[in-house]
N, C-alpha and C. Protein backbone atom coordinates (compact mmCIF):
# COMPACT_ATOMS: atom_id res chain seq x y z
N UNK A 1 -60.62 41.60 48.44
CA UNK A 1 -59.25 41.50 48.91
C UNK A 1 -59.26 41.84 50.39
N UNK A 2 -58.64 40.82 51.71
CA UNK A 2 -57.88 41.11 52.83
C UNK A 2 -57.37 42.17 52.94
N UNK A 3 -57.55 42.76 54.05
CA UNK A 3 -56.55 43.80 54.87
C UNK A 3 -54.77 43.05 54.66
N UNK A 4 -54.48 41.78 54.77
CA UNK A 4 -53.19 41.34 54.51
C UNK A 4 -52.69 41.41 53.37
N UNK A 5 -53.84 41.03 52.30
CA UNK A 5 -53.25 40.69 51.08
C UNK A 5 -53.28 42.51 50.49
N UNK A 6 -54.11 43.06 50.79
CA UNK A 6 -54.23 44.97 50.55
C UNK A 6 -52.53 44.96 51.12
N UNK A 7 -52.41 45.17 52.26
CA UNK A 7 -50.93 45.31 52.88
C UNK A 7 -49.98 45.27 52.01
N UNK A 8 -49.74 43.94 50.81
CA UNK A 8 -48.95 43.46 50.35
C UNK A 8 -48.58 44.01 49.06
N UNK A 9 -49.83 44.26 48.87
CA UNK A 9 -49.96 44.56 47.83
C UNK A 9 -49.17 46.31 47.36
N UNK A 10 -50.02 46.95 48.79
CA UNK A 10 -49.51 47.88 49.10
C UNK A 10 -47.60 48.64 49.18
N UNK A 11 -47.55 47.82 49.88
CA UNK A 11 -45.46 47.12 50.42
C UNK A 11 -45.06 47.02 48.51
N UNK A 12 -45.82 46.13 48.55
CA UNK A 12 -44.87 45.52 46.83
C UNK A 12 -44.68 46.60 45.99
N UNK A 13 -45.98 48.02 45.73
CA UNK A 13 -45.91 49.04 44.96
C UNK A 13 -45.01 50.31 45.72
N UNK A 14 -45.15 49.93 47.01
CA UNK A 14 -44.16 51.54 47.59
C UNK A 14 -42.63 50.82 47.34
N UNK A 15 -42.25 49.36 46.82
CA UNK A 15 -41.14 49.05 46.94
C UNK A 15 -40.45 49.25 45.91
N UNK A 16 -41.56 49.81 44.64
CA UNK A 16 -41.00 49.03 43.31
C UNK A 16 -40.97 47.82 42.73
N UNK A 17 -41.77 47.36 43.40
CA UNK A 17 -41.80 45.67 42.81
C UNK A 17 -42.69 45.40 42.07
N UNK A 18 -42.77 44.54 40.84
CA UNK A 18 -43.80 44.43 40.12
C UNK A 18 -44.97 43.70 41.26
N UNK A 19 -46.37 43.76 40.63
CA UNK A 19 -47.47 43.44 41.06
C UNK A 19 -48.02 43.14 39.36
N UNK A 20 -48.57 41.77 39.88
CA UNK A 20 -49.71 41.34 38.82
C UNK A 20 -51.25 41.56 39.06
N UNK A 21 -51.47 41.90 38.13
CA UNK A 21 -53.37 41.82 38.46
C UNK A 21 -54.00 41.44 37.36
N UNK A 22 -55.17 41.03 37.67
CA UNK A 22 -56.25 40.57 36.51
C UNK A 22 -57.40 41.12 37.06
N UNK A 23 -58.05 41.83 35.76
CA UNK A 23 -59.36 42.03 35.65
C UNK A 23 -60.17 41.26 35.04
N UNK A 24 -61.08 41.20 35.09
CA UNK A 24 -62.24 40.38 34.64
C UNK A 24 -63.42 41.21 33.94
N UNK A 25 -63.69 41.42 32.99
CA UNK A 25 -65.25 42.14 32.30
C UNK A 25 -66.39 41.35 32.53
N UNK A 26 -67.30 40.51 33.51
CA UNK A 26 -67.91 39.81 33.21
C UNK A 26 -69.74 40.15 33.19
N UNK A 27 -69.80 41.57 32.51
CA UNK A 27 -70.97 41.93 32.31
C UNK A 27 -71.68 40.76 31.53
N UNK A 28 -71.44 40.02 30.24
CA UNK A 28 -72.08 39.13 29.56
C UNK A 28 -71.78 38.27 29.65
N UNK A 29 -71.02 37.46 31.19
CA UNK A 29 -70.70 36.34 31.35
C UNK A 29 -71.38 34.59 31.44
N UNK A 30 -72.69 35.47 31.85
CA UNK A 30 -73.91 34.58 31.84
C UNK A 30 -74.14 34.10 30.19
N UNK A 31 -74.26 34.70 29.51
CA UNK A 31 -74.17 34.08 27.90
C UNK A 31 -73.16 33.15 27.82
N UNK A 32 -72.34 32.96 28.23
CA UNK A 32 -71.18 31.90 27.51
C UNK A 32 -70.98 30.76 28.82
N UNK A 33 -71.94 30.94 29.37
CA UNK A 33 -71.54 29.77 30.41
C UNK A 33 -72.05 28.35 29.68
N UNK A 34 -70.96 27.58 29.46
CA UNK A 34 -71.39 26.18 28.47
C UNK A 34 -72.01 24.92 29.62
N UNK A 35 -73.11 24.40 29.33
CA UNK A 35 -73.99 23.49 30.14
C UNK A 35 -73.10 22.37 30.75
N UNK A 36 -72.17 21.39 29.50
CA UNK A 36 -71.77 20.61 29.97
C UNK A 36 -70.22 21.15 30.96
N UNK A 37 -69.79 22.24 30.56
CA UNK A 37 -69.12 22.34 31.44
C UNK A 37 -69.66 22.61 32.92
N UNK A 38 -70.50 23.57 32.71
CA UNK A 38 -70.90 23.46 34.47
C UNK A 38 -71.22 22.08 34.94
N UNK A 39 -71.93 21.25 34.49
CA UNK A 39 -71.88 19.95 35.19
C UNK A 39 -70.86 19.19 35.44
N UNK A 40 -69.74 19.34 34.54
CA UNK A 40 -68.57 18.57 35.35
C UNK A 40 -67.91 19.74 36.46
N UNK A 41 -67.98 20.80 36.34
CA UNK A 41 -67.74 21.54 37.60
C UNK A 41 -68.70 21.42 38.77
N UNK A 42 -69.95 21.59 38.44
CA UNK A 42 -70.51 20.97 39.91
C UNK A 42 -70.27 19.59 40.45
N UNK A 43 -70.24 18.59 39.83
CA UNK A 43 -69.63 17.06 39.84
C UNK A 43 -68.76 17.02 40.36
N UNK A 44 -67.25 18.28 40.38
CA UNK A 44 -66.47 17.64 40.53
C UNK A 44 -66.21 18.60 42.51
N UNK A 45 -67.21 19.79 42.20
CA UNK A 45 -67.77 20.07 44.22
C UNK A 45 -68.45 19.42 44.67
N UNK A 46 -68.78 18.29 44.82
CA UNK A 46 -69.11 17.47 45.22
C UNK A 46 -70.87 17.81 45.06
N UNK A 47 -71.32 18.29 44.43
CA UNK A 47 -72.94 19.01 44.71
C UNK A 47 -73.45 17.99 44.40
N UNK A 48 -74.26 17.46 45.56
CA UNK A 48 -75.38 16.06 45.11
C UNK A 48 -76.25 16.27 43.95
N UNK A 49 -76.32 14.66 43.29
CA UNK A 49 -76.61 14.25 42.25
C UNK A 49 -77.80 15.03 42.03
N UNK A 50 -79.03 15.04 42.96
CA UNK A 50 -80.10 15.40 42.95
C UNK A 50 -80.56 16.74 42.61
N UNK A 51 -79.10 17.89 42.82
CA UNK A 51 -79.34 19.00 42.86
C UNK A 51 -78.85 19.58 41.43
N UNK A 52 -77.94 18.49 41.06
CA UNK A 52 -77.81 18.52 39.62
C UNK A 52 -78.20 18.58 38.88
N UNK A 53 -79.67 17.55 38.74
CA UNK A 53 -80.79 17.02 38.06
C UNK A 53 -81.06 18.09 37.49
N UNK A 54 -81.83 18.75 38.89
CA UNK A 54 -83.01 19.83 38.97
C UNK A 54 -82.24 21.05 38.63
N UNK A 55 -80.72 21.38 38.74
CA UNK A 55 -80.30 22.28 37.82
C UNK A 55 -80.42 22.44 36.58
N UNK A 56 -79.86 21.00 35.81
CA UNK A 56 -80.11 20.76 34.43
C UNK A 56 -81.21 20.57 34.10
N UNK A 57 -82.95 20.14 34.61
CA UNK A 57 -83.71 20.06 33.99
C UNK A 57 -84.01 21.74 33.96
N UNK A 58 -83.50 22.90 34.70
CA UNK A 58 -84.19 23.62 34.63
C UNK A 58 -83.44 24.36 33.03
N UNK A 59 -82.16 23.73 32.68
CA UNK A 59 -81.44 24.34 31.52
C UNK A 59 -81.61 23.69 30.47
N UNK A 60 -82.23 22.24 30.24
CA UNK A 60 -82.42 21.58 29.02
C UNK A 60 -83.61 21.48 28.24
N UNK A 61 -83.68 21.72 27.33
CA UNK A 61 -84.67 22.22 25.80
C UNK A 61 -85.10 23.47 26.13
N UNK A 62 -84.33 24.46 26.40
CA UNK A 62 -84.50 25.50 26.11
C UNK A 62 -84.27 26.24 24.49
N UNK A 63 -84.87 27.13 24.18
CA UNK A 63 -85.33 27.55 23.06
C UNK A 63 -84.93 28.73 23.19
N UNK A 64 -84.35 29.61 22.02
CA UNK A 64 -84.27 31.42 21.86
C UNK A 64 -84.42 31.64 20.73
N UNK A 65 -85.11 33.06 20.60
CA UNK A 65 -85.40 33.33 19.03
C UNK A 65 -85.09 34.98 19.27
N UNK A 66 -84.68 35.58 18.47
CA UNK A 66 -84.55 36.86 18.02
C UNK A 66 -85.61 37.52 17.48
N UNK A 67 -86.12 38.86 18.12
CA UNK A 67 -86.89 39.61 17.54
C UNK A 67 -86.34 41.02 16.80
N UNK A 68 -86.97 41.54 15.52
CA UNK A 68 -86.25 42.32 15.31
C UNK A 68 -87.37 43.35 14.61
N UNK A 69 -87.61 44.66 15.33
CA UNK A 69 -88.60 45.01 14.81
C UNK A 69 -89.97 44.08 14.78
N UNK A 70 -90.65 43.65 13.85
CA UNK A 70 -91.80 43.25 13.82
C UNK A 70 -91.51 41.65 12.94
N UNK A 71 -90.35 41.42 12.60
CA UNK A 71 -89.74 40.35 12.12
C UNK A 71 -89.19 39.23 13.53
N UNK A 72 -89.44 38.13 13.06
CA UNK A 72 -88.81 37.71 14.33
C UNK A 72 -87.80 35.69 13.63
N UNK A 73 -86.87 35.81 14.32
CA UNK A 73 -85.83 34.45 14.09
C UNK A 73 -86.84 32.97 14.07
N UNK A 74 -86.34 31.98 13.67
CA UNK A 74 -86.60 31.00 13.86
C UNK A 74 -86.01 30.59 15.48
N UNK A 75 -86.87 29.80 15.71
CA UNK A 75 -86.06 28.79 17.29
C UNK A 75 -85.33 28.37 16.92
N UNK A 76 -84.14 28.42 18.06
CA UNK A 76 -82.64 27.66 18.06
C UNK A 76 -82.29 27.14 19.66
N UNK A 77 -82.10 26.30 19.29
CA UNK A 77 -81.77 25.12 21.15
C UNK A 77 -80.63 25.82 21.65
N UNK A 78 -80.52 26.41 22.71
CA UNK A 78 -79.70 26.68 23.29
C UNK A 78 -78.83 25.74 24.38
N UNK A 79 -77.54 25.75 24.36
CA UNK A 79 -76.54 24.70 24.29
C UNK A 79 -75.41 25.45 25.29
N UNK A 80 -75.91 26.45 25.90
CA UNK A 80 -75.12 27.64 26.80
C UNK A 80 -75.64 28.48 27.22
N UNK A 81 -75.19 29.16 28.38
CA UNK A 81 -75.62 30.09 28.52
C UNK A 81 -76.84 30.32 29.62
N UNK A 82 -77.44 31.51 30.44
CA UNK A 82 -78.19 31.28 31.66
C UNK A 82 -79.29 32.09 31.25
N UNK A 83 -80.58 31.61 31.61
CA UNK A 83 -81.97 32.60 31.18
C UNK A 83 -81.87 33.95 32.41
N UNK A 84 -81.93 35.03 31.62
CA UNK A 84 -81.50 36.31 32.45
C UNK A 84 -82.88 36.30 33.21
N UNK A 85 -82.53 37.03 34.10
CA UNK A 85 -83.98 37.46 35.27
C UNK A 85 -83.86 36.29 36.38
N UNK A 86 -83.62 35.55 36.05
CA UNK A 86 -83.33 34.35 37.32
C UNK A 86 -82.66 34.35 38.58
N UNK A 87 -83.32 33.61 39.53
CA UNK A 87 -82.51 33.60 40.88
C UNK A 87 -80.93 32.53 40.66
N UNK A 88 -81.04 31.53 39.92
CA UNK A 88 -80.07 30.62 39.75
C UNK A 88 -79.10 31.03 38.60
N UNK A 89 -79.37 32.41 37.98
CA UNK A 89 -78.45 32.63 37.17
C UNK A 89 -77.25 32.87 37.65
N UNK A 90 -77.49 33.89 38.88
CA UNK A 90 -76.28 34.20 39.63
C UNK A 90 -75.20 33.19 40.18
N UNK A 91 -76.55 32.63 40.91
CA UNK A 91 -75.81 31.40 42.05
C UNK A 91 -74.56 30.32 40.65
N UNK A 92 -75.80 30.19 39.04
CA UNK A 92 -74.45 29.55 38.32
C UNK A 92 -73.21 29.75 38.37
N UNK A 93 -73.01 31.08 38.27
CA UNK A 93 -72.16 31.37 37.46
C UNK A 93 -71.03 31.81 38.95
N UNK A 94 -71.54 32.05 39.73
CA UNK A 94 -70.52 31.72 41.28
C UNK A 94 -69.92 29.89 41.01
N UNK A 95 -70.97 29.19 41.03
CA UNK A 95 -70.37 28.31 40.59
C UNK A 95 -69.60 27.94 38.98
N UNK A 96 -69.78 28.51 38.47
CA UNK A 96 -68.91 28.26 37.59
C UNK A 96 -67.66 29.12 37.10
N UNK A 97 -67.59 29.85 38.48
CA UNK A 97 -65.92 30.74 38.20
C UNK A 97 -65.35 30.14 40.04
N UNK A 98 -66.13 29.39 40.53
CA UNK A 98 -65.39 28.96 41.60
C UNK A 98 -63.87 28.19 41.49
N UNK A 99 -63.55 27.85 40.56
CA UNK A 99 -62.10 27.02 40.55
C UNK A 99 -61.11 27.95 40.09
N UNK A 100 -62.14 29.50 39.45
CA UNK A 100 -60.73 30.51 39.18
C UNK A 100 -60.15 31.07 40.05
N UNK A 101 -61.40 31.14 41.28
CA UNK A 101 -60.86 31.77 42.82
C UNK A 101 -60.06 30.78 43.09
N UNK A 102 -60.28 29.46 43.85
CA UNK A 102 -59.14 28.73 43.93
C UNK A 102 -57.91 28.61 43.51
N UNK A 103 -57.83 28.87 42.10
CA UNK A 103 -56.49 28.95 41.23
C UNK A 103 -55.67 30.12 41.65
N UNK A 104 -56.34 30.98 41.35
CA UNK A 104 -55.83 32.84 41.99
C UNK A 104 -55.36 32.59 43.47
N UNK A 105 -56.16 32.03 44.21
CA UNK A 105 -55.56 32.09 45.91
C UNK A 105 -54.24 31.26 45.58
N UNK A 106 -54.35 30.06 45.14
CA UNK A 106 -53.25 29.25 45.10
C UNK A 106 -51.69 29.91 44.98
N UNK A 107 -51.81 30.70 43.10
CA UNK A 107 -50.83 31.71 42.96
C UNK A 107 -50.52 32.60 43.85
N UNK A 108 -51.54 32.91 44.53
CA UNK A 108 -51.19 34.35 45.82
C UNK A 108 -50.38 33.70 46.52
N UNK A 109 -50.85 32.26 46.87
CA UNK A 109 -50.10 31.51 48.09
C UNK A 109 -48.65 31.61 47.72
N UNK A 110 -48.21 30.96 46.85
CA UNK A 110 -46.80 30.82 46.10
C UNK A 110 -46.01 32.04 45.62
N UNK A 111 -46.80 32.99 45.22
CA UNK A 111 -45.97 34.33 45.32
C UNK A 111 -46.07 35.14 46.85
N UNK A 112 -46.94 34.80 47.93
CA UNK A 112 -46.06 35.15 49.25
C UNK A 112 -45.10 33.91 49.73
N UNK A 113 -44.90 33.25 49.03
CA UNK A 113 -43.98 32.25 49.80
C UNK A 113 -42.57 32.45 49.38
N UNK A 114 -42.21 33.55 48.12
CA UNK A 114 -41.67 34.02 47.51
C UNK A 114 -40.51 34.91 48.06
């Protein structure tokens, strides 16, 4: 948050005025990030085709199995979600909450126009 939008925020609570906020938990956010949705979100930032590719080849036929004790799961295709330890896990998932920032500024815009 801005020194302006802090300001406002500020003003709005010494005034009595309601203030909205949202939090976000996104410790296990990387698990639920769904494949085909990130590709129509990068598709639709314009991110060249090429860089797409090589995103998705690095996410398709991937495999996870559960260990448990000395027992361990069968393989299951994973269909979501980001392999932890990665440099591109992060960078995903910036991209794939980029249109909530947009949305949020938007509302900010329209409630200072208020």
């Amino acid at each position: 948050m801005d020194a302006p939008q802090c300001m406002q925020l500020s003003c709005a609570l010494d005034s009595s005025r309601s203030v909205r906020t949202l939090f976000v938990d996104v410790k296990k956010a990387l698990d639920h990030v769904g494949h085909n949705i990130l590709l129509n979100k990068m598709t639709s930032l314009s991110i060249p085709n090429c860089l797409i590719g090589w995103r998705f080849s690095f996410l398709q036929s991937r495999k996870q199995r559960v260990k448990l004790g000395n027992l361990y799961s069968g393989w299951a295709d994973m269909v979501g979600g980001m392999p932890q330890g990665t440099w591109l896990g992060p960078l995903t998932f910036v991209i794939y909450v980029t249109d909530l920032y947009l949305h949020a500024l938007s509302i900010s815009s329209l409630m200072i126009l208020r």
